[in-house]
Every structure is written in structure tokens, then in C-alpha cells.
Protein backbone atom coordinates (compact mmCIF):
# COMPACT_ATOMS: atom_id res chain seq x y z
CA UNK A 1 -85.83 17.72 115.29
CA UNK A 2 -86.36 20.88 117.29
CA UNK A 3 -86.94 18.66 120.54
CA UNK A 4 -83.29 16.62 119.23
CA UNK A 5 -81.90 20.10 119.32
CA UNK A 6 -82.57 21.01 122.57
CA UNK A 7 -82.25 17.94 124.12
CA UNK A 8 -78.24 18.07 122.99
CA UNK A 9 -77.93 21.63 123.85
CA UNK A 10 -79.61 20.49 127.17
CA UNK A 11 -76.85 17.64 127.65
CA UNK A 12 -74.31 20.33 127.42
CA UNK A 13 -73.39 20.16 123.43
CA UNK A 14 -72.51 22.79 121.44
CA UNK A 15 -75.54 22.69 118.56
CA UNK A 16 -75.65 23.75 115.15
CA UNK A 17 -78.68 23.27 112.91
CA UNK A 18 -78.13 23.24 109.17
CA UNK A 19 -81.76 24.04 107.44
CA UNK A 20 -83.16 26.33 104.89
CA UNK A 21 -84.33 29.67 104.71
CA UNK A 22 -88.11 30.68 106.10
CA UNK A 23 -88.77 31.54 102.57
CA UNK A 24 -88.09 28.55 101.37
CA UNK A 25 -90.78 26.76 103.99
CA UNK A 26 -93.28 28.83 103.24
CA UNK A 27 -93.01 28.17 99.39
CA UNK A 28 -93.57 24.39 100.67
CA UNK A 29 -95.37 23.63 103.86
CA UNK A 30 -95.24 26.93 105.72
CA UNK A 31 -94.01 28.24 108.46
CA UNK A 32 -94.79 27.72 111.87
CA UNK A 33 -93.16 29.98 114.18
CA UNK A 34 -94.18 29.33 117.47
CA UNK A 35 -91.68 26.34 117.38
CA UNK A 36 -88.93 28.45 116.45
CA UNK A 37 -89.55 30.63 119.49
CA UNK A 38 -89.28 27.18 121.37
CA UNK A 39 -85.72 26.33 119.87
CA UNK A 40 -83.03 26.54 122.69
CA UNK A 41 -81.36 29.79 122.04
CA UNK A 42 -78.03 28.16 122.55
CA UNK A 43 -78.87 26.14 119.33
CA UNK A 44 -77.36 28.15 116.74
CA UNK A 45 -78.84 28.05 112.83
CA UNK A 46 -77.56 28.09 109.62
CA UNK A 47 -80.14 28.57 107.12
CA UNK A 48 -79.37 28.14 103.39
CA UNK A 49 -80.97 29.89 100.59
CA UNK A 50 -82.18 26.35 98.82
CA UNK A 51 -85.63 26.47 97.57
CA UNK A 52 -87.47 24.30 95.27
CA UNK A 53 -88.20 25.54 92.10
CA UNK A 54 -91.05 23.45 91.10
CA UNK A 55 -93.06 25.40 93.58
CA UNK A 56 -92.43 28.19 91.87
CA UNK A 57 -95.27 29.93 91.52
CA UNK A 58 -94.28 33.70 89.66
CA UNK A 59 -94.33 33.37 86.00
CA UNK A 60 -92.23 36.34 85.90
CA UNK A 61 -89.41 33.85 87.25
CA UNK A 62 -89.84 31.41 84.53
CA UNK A 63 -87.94 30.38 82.05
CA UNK A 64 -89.44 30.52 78.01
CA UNK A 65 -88.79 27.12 78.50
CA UNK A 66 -90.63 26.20 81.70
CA UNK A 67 -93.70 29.01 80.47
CA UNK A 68 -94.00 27.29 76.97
CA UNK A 69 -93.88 23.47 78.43
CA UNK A 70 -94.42 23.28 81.91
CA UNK A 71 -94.57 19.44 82.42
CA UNK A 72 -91.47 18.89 79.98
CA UNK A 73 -89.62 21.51 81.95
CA UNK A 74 -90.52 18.97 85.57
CA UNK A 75 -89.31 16.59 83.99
CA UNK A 76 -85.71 17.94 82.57
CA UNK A 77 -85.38 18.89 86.53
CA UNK A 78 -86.13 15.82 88.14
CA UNK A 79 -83.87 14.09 85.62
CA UNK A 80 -80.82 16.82 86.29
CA UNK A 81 -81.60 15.99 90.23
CA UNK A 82 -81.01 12.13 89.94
CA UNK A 83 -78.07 12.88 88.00
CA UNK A 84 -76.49 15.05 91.37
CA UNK A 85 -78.38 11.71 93.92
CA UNK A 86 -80.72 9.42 93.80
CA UNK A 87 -83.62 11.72 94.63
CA UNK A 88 -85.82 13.46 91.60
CA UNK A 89 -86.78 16.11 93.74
CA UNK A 90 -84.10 17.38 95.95
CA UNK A 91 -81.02 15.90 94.63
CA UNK A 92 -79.92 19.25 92.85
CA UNK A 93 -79.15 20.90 96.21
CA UNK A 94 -76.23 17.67 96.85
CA UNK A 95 -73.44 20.33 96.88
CA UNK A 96 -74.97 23.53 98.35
CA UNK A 97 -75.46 20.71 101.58
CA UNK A 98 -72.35 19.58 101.49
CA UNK A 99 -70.46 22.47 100.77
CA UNK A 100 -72.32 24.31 104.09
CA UNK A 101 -71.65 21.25 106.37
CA UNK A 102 -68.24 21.32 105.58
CA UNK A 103 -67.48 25.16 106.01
CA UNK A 104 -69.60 24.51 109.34
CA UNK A 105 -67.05 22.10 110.26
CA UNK A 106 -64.18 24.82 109.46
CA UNK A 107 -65.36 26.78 111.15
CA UNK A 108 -66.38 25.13 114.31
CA UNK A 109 -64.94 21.81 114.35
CA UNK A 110 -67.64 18.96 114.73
CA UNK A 111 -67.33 15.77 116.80
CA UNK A 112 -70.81 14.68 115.74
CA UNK A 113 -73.27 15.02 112.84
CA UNK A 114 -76.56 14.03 112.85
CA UNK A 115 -78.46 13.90 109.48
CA UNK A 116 -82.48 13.90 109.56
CA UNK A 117 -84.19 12.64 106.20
CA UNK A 118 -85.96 13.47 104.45
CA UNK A 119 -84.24 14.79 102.01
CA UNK A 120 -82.73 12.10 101.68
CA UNK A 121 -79.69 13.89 100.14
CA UNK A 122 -78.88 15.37 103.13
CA UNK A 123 -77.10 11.67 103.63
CA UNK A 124 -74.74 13.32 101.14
CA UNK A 125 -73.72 15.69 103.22
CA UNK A 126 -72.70 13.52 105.58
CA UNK A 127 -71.06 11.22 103.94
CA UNK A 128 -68.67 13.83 102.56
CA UNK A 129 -67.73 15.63 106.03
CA UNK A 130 -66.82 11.75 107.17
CA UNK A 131 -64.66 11.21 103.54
CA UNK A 132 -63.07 14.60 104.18
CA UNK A 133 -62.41 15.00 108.09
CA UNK A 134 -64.15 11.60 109.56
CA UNK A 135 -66.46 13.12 111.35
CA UNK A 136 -68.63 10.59 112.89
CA UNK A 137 -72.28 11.01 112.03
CA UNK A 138 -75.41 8.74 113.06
CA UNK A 139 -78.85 8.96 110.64
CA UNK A 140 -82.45 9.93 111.68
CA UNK A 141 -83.89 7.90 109.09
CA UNK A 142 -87.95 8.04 110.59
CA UNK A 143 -89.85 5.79 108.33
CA UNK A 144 -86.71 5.15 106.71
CA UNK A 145 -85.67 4.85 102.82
CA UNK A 146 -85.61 1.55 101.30
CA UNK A 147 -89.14 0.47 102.97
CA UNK A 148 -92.10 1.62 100.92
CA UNK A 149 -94.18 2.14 104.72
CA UNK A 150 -97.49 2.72 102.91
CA UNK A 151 -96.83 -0.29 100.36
CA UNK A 152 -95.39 -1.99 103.42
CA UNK A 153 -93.07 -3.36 100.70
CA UNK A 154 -89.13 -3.11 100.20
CA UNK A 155 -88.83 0.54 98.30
CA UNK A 156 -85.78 -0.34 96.21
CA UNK A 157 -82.87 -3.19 96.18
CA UNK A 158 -79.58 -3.04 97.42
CA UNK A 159 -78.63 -3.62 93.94
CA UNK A 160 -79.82 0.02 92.62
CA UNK A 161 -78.37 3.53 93.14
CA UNK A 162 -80.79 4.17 95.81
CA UNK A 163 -79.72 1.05 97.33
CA UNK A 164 -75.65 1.27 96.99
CA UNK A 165 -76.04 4.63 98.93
CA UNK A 166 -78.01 3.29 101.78
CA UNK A 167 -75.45 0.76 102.18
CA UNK A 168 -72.88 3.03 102.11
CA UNK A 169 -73.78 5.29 104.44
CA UNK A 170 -75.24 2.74 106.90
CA UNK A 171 -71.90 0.95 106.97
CA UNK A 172 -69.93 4.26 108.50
CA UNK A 173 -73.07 5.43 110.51
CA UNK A 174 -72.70 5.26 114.52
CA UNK A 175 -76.32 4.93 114.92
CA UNK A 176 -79.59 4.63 112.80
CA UNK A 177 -82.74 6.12 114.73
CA UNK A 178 -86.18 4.34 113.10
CA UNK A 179 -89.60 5.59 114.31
CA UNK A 180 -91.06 1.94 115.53
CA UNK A 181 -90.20 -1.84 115.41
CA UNK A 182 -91.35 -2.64 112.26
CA UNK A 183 -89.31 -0.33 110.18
CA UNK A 184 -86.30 -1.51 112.94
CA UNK A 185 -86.73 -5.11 111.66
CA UNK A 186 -86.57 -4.36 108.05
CA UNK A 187 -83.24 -2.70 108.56
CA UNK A 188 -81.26 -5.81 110.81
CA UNK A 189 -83.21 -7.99 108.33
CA UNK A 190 -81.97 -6.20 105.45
CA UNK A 191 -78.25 -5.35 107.04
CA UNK A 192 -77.70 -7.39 110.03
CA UNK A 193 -74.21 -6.97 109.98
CA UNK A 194 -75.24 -3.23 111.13
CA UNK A 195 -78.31 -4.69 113.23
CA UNK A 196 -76.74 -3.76 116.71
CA UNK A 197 -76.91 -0.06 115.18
CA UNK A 198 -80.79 0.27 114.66
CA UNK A 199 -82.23 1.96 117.29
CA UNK A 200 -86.28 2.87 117.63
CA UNK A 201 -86.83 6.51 118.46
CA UNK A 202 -89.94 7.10 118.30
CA UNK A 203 -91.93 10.47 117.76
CA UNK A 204 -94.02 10.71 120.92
CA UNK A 205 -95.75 14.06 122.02
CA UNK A 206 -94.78 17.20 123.27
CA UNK A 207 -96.11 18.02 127.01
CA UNK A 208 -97.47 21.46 126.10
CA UNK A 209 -99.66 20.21 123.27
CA UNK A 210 -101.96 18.43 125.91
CA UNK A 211 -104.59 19.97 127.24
CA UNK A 212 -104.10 20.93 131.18
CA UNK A 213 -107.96 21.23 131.00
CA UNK A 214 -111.00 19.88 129.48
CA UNK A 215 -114.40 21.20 128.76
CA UNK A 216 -117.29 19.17 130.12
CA UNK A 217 -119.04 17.31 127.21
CA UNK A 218 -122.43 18.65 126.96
CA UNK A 219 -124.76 16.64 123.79
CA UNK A 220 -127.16 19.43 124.28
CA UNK A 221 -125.15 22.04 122.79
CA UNK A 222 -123.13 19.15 120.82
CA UNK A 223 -120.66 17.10 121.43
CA UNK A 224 -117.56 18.27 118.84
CA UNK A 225 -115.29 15.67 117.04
CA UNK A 226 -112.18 16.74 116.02
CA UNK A 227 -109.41 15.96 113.51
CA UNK A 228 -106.13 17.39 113.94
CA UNK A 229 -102.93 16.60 111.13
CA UNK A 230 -101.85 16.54 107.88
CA UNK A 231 -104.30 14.74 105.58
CA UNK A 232 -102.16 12.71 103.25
CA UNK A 233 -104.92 9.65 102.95
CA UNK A 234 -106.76 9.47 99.98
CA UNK A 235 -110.13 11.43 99.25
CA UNK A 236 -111.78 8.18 98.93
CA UNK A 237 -110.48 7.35 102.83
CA UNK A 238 -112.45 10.61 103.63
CA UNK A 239 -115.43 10.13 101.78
CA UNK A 240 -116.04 6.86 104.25
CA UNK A 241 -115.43 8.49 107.16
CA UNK A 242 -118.05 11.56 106.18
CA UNK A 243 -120.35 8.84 105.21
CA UNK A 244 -119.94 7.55 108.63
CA UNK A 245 -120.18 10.32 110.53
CA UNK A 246 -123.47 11.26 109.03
CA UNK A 247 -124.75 7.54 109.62
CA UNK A 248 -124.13 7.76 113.21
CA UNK A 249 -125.44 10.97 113.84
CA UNK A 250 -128.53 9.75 112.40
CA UNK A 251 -128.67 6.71 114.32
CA UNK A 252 -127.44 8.14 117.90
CA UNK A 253 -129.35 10.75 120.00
CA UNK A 254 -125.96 11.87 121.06
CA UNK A 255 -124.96 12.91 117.86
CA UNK A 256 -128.00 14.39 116.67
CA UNK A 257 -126.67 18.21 116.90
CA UNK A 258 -122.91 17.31 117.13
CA UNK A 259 -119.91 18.75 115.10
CA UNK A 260 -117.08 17.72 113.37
CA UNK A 261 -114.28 19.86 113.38
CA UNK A 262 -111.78 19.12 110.80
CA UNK A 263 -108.04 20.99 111.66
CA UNK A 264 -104.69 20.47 109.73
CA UNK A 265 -102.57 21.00 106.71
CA UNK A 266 -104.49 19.96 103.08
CA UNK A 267 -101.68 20.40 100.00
CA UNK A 268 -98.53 21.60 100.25
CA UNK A 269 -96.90 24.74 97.30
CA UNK A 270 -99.35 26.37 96.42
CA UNK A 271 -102.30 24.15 96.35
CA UNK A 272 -102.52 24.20 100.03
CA UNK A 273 -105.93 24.74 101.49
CA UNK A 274 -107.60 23.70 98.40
CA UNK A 275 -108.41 20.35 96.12
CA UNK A 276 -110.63 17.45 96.68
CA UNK A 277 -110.06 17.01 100.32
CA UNK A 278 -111.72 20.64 101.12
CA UNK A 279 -114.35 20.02 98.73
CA UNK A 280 -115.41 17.02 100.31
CA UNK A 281 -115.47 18.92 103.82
CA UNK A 282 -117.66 21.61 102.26
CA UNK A 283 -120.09 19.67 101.09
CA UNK A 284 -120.88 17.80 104.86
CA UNK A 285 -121.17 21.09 106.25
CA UNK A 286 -124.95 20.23 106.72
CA UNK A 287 -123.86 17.21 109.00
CA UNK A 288 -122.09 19.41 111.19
CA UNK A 289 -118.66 19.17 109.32
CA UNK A 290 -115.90 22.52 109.24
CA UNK A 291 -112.34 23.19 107.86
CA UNK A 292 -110.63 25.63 110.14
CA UNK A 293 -107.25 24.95 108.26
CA UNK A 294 -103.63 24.44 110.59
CA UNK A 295 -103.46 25.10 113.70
CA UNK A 296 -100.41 26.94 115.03
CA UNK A 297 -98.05 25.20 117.81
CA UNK A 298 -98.61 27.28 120.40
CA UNK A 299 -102.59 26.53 120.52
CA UNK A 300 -102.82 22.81 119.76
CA UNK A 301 -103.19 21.96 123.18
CA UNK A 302 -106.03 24.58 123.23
CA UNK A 303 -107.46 22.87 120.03
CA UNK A 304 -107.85 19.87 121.54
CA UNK A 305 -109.11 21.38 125.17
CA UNK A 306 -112.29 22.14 122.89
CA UNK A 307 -113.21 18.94 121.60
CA UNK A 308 -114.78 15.79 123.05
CA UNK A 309 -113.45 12.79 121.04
CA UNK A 310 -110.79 12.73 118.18
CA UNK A 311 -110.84 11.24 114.83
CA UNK A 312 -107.48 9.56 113.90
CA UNK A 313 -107.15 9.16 110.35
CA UNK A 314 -104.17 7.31 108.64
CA UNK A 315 -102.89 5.62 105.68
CA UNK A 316 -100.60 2.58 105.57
CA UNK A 317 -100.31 -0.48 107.48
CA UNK A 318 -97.88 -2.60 110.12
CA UNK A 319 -95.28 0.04 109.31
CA UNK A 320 -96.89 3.31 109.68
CA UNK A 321 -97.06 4.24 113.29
CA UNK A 322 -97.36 9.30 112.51
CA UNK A 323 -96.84 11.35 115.46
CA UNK A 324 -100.00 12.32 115.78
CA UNK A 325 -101.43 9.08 117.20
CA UNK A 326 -99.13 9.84 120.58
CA UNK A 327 -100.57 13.57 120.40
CA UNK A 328 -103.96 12.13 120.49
CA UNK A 329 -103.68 9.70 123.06
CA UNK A 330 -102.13 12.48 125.61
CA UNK A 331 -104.95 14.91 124.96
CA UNK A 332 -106.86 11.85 127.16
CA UNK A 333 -110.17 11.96 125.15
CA UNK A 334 -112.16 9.21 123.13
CA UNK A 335 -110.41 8.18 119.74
CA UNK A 336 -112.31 6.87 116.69
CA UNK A 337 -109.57 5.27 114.16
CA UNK A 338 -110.26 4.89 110.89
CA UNK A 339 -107.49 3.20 109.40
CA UNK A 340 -106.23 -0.61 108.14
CA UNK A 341 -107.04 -2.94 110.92
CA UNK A 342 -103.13 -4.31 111.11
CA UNK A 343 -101.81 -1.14 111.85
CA UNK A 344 -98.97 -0.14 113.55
CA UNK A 345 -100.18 2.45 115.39
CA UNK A 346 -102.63 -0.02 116.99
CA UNK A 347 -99.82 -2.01 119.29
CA UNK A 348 -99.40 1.99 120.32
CA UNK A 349 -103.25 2.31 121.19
CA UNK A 350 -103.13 -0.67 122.77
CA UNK A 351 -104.79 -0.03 126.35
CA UNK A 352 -105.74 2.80 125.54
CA UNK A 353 -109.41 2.97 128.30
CA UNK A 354 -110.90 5.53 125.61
CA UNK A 355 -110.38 4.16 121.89
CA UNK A 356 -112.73 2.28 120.10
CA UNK A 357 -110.64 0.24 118.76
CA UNK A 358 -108.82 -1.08 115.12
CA UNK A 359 -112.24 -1.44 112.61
CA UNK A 360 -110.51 -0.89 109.48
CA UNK A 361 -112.11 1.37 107.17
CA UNK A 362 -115.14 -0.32 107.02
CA UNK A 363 -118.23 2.49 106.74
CA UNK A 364 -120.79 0.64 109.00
CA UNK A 365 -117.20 0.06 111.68
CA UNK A 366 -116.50 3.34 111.33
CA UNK A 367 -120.27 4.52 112.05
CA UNK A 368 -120.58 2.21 115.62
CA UNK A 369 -116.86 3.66 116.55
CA UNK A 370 -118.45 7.25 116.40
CA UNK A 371 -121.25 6.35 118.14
CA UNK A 372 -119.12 4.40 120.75
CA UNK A 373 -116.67 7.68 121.32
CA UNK A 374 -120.02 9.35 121.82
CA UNK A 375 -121.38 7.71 124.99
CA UNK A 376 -117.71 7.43 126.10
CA UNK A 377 -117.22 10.91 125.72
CA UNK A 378 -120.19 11.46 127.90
CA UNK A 379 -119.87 8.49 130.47
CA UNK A 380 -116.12 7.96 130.79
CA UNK A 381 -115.26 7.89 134.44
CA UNK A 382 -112.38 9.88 136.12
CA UNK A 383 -110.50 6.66 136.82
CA UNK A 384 -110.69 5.98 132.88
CA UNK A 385 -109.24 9.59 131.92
CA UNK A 386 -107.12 9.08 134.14
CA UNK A 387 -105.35 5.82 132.83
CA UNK A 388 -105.42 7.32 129.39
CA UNK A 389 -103.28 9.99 130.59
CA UNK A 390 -101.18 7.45 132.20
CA UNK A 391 -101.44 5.04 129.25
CA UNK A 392 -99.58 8.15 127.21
CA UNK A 393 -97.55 9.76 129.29
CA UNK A 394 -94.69 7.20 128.75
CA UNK A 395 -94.69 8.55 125.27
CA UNK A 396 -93.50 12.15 126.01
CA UNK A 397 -90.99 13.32 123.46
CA UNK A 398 -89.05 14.79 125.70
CA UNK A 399 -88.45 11.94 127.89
CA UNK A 400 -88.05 9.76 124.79
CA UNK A 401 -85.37 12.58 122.84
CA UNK A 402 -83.27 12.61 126.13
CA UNK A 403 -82.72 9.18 126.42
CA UNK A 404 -81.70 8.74 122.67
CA UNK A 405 -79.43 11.73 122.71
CA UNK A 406 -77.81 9.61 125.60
CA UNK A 407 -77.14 6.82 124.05
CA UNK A 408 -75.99 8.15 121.06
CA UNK A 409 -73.35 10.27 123.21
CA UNK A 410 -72.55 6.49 124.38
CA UNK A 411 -72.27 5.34 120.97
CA UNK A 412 -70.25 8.00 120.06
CA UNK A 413 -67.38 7.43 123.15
CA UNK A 414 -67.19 3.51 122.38
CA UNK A 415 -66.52 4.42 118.61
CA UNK A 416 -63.90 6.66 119.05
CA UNK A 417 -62.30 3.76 121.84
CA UNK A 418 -62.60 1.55 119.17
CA UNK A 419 -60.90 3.83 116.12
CA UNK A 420 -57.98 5.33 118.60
């Protein structure tokens, strides 16, 4: 969205971004700021004082209620949340979204809104500026909402709640911006009288998290593995690929002293940085395994500058591609994926000269991958780095941002023709 942002401000758009405050971020996922500094400062933003209070985390804020039944208390606000929209966790802030859009628009008068989910309630918002002053607005869906893209099974029915708002707002939306094909085919399947609308926009990488350098691998002093994202797999998923790891290093000379660095958001609220996931990465600290916890923006590329080869871990199936997998192919080193074999991500990796390949999540796969990124880590020629680079650079976000901002300017001019 930042990257969206600029690009408009960069077409010569006046921008504003409707979000929430820091405070709020940092009860959830945190706050990285070294992509705010990177926000065009022609982009101006509105930031709302929503915050959820299920993260709440000082007692002194709670209600007798909430302190005497905690998990009754959940459940009263997810149910006053669906009663607002069809979302149990952020339907309550409907009208503080709507309400801010529209004074926005008073303000400033809007030609164009574009609404990112999730929340998905944020499609609220724009449905009421285009009841109220038909403002023309186009959806950022991503994964989208009525695909289940780790179930890789329809989410909901057009015959719900859930499913008479997608409808809806799809049938007024200019555009509808899907992160790969997959996900795109569900939605003309599912609407096809709105299939010319369905765009793929995918998430691709941004230039200045690749490395401009890399470190020569040296298996004398170890070779370092690295994971870099936000681990949303189960602990099971991990378990296999610690198991793995220490199978291969036992097997392959090249592994015997190497490392595995593991980087990236565990939890979100308050449980971040701890549970199951960390405990599992403690205990393989004596097979060269560390948690270093997130890494900010500004030194990704730095991150992976440091490592040899890159683990690329992933839930889901044909319609999961992340946005890390186009991260990982641009930092031009070896990639181990552990992952479902019909992935989506794979027709990305596709050509890649320096991945092993789609194993599934197989231990014994997952063991020969490692010790296959090893030796290419080691013996990969220039011409091969090379072509990896090349292989992602047709991926860069700001390339692919540009070009959608484009067309949706395009889209924009050919519905106003048509409503004049």
C-alpha cells in the first residue's frame, strides 16, 4: 500500500491515506517506521484513533465484566461487530470508517477511492462515499474474501451476509486488484458478469530490500541459512523442517558447522515473540538454529546480504502465492521450499537457476533440498546468479504498482465516458 501511494502521488494525484493511529499498530503487529520515512511526503495521512480492544492488554482498562469473564466478554464483542458487518473482529469500527472517508471527501473532494482489505469493513466505507456522492472506488482485495486461500475452498456463498456484500460492492467497483491467477479465476468464475474487472496485481519486491552485495560463502566458518517473514504455518510445519535441517547437516560435510538463522514476526498483541514457534527454535539451538526476531525495513536487504541460501516456508496451496517468495528470489541466493508441492508460488519459482525445487513437506525432501542449496550455495556460477537476478527482476513492485495505478487511471476515464 505504501508503494500504491507513491506510485499515484508519482503519476501526479493528489493522495490521501485513511489508516489508524501508530498506537493502534503497535497494540497489533507493530510498527515499522522505516517505511513511513519512505512514504512520499506529498501523500498526506489521516490516522484514526480505532484500536482493537481485544488486544487490550491493561486490566486497569477493563471492564468488571471483561475482568470477571474474559472469554464471555470476546464473545459479546465479536457478536456486537457482526451486528455493525459481516466481520467478528473489526466490524465495530463500520462508522468511525465511514464517517472519516466521507468528511475526507468534504473536505477535499475525491475522484477516486481505493479500499485495501483487510479489514474487510473498510468495503463499507466505500460503499457509502459511492451511495452518498458516487465517488468511484476500485478494491484491493489481495487474497481476496470469499476464497478460503489456505482451504483453497470457496469461504462463504453468495447466498450469506458475507456474500450479499461482496456482490454488492463488486457490482459498483471500477476495478478489483487480486494478488495471482488463481484467486483471479475464482472471482470471473464466481461473477463473470464483472470478469473484465479482475485484474492480478501482484505483490512483487521492493528494489532496496535486495542485496547490492553478497558475502562469499565460506563452509569453513559455516554456511548460514536464513528465514525471513511472518510465520503463520503451523508448529508442526516447523518441527519438519528442524528435523530436516538437522538430518542434512548430519549427512553433508557442508553443513557440518552451518547455521540457521531464523528472522521475522512470531504472534501478533501481545503474544508476539513468544509461544510454540520460539520454543521449537530454542530447543535446535544445538543444530545451529537462532531467533533474532523482525527485522526492520531499512536492513532487510542487509539481512539477506549475510546469508547463503534461504528457507521459504509457507502454508496453503494453488492459491497462496505471500510476498515474500518475490523478496527471496531477488536477493539471488539458493532457496529451499518447504511447502505443498501444488503451490502457487511454484509457477513464480519457476526458472528460478538456484531453487531446489517444489518437495512438499516431506522430511527426507526437505533434508536433500538443504543439502542441494548447500553445494549450490558454494558452486553456483556467476552466469547462474546472474539469471536469478534476471529471473526476478520482472517482479519489482515498483514496476508492477506503476503499471496498475495506470490502468486503473484508464479505468477510471472510460467509466466516467460511460456514466456522463
Amino acid at each position: 500500500m505504501r508503494e500504491t501511494a507513491n506510485q499515484f502521488a508519482a503519476q501526479g494525484w493528489d493522495v490521501t491515506v485513511v489508516t489508524i493511529e501508530d498506537e493502534s499498530w503497535e497494540l497489533d503487529s507493530g510498527v515499522d517506521h522505516t517505511l513511513s520515512e519512505q512514504v512520499d511526503p506529498r501523500v498526506e495521512v489521516v490516522k484514526l484513533p480505532l484500536r482493537r480492544a481485544d488486544l487490550e492488554t491493561d486490566i486497569r482498562r477493563f471492564s468488571e465484566r471483561r475482568a470477571a469473564d474474559p472469554a464471555a466478554w470476546i464473545r459479546s464483542l465479536r457478536e456486537r461487530n457482526l451486528e455493525a458487518f459481516p466481520e467478528p473482529t473489526f466490524g465495530g469500527w463500520r462508522g468511525a470508517l465511514e464517517e472519516a472517508v466521507l468528511r475526507v471527501h468534504q473536505s477535499k473532494p475525491a475522484d477516486l477511492l481505493l479500499t485495501s482489505c483487510v479489514p474487510y469493513t473498510s468495503l463499507a466505507a466505500a460503499w457509502r462515499l459511492w451511495e452518498e456522492a458516487r465517488v468511484p472506488y476500485a478494491v484491493d482485495f489481495r487474497d481476496g474474501w470469499s476464497i478460503d486461500v489456505l482451504g483453497a475452498a470457496e469461504a462463504f456463498g453468495r447466498d450469506t451476509e458475507e456474500g450479499r456484500w461482496e456482490e454488492r460492492i463488486l457490482g459498483s467497483a471500477i476495478s478489483l486488484w487480486v494478488v495471482n491467477d488463481p484467486i483471479a479465476e475464482h472471482y470471473r468464475a464466481r461473477y463473470p458478469e464483472f470478469a473484465h474487472r479482475v485484474h492480478v496485481v501482484r505483490n512483487g519486491y521492493d528494489a532496496d530490500s535486495a542485496p547490492q552485495s553478497r558475502r562469499a560463502p565460506d563452509p569453513e566458518s559455516g554456511l548460514v541459512f536464513g528465514y525471513l517473514g511472518t510465520a503463520t504455518f503451523p508448529g508442526g510445519l516447523l518441527q519438519t523442517v528442524l528435523d530436516a535441517w538437522r538430518d542434512a547437516r548430519q549427512r553433508e560435510p557442508l553443513l557440518a558447522n552451518a547455521r540457521f538463522e531464523f528472522r521475522g514476526h512470531i504472534g501478533s498483541g501481545a503474544r508476539r515473540g513468544t509461544g510454540g514457534h520460539v520454543e521449537l527454535l530454542w530447543a535446535a539451538e544445538a543444530d545451529g538454529v537462532s531467533y533474532g526476531g523482525p527485522v526492520l525495513k531499512a536492513d532487510v536487504a542487509d539481512t539477506y546480504a549475510w546469508w547463503d541460501a534461504l528457507v521459504y516456508i509457507l502454508i496453503g496451496g494453488r492459491y497462496m502465492t505471500s510476498g515474500k517468495v518475490y523478496e527471496y528470489m531477488a536477493a539471488g541466493l539458493p532457496i529451499v521450499s518447504a511447502h505443498a508441492a501444488d503451490h502457487e508460488s511454484v509457477n513464480v519459482l519457476k526458472g528460478h537457476p538456484l531453487w531446489t525445487g517444489s518437495r512438499g513437506v516431506d522430511r527426507e525432501a526437505i533434508a536433500e533440498a538443504f543439502v542441494q542449496a548447500a553445494h549450490l550455495a558454494v558452486e553456483a556460477t556467476d552466469d547462474q546468479r546472474a539469471a536469478a537476478l534476471a529471473h526476478a527482476e520482472r517482479f519489482r513492485r515498483e514496476t508492477i504498482m506503476a503499471a496498475a495505478v495506470q490502468r486503473l487511471a484508464a479505468d477510471l476515464q472510460l467509466e466516467k465516458g460511460r456514466t456522463r
